[in-house]
Structure formats: structure tokens, C-alpha cells
Protein backbone atom coordinates (compact mmCIF):
# COMPACT_ATOMS: atom_id res chain seq x y z
CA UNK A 1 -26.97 48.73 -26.07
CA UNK A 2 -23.85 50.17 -28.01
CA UNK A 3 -22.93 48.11 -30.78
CA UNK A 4 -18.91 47.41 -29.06
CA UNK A 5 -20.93 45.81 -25.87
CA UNK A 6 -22.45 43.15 -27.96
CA UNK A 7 -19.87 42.36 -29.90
CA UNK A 8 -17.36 42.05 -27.23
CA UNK A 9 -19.98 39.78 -25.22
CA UNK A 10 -20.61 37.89 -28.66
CA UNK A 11 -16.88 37.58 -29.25
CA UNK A 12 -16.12 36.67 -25.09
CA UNK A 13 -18.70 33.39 -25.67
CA UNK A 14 -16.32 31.23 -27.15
CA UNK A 15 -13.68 31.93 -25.19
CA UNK A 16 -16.05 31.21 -22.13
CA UNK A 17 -16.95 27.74 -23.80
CA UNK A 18 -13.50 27.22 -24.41
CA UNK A 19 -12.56 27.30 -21.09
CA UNK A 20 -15.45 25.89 -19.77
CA UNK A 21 -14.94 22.79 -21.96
CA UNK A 22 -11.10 22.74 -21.00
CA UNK A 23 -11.77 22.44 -17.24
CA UNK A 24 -14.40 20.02 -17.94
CA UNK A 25 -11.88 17.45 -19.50
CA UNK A 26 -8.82 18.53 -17.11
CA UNK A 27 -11.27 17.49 -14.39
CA UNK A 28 -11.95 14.10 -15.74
CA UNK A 29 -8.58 13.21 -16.48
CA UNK A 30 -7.77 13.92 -13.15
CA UNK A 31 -10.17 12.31 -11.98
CA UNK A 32 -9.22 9.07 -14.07
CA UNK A 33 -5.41 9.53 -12.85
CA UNK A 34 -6.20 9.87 -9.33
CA UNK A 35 -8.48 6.52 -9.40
CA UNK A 36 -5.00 4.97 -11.20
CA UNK A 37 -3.14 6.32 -7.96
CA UNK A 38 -6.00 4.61 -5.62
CA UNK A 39 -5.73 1.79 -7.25
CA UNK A 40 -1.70 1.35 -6.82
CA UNK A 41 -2.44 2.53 -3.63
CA UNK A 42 -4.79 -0.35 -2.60
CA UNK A 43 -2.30 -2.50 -3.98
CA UNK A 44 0.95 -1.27 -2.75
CA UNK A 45 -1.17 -1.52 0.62
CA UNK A 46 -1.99 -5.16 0.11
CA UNK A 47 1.40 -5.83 -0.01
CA UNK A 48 2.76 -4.12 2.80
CA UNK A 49 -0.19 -6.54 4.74
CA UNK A 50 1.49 -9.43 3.12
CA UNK A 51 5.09 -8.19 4.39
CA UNK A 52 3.98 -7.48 7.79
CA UNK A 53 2.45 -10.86 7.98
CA UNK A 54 5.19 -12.70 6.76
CA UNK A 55 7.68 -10.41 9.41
CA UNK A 56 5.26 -11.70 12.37
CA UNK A 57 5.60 -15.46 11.08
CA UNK A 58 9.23 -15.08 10.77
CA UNK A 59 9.33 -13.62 14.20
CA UNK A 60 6.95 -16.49 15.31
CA UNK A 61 9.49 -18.96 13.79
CA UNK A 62 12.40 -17.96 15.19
CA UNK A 63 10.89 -17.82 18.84
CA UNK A 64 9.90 -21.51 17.95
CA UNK A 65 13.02 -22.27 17.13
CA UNK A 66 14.73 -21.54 20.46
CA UNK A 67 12.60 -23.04 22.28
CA UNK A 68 13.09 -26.31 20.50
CA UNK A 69 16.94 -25.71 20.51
CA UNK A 70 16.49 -25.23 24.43
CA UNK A 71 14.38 -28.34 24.48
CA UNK A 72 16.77 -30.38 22.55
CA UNK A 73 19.59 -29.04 25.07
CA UNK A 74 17.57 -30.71 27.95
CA UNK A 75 16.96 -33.16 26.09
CA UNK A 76 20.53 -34.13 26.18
CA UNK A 77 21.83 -33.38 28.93
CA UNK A 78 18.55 -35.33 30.51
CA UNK A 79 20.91 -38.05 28.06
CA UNK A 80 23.71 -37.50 29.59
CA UNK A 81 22.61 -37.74 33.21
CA UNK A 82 21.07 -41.39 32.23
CA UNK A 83 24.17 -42.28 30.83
CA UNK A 84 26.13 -40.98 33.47
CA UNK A 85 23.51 -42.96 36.24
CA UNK A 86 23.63 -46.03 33.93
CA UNK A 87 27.66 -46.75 34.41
């Protein structure tokens, strides 16, 4: 082999390592960032559940609520007829 061959293969080794090496870590911090992200994720999720439950109860509510403002309407004008009967 000419002598420039191996020395430009000798010299390209660390520069392979280097790089190598660099990927190696960029990958892992990635890695560690995007399990961060999951986990915000997950959470930000959980609390969307929360809101969407507490929207359905709300809704719930307020349908309960009419209908016990439409029973207490009957209620007195059922009253009002017995008081009306009663004189």
C-alpha cells in the first residue's frame, strides 16, 4: 500500500470515532427529551380527561336543574289550584 493511503485511513479513524461517538450521545439525549415530551404528554392528556369530565357533569347539572325548576313550577301552580279550590 502507498504510504499517503495509510496515513490518510490512520488519520480518517478519529474523525470516524468522533462522529460515531457524537451521534451516539445526540441519540440519547433525544431520546431522554422525547420521553420528557411523553411524559407532559400523558399528563397534559390526563387533564384534558379531567376537563371533559367535569364539562359532562356540568352539562348533567344544568339539565338537572331545569327539570327541578320545571318541577317546582308545577309544583306551584298545583299550589295555586288548591288554593284557588280551597276558597
Amino acid at each position: 500500500m502507498h504510504s499517503g493511503i495509510v496515513i490518510a485511513i490512520i488519520g480518517a479513524i478519529p474523525a470516524l470515532v468522533t462522529a460515531v461517538v457524537s451521534v451516539a450521545l445526540n441519540n440519547r439525549v433525544i431520546r431522554i427529551e422525547l420521553e420528557a415530551v411523553k411524559d407532559r404528554l400523558d399528563r397534559l392528556e390526563d387533564k384534558a380527561d379531567k376537563h371533559n369530565n367535569f364539562m359532562e357533569r356540568i352539562a348533567l347539572l344544568e339539565s338537572n336543574n331545569k327539570a327541578a325548576w320545571r318541577q317546582i313550577d308545577e309544583m306551584k301552580a298545583n299550589i295555586h289550584e288548591l288554593q284557588d279550590f280551597h276558597k
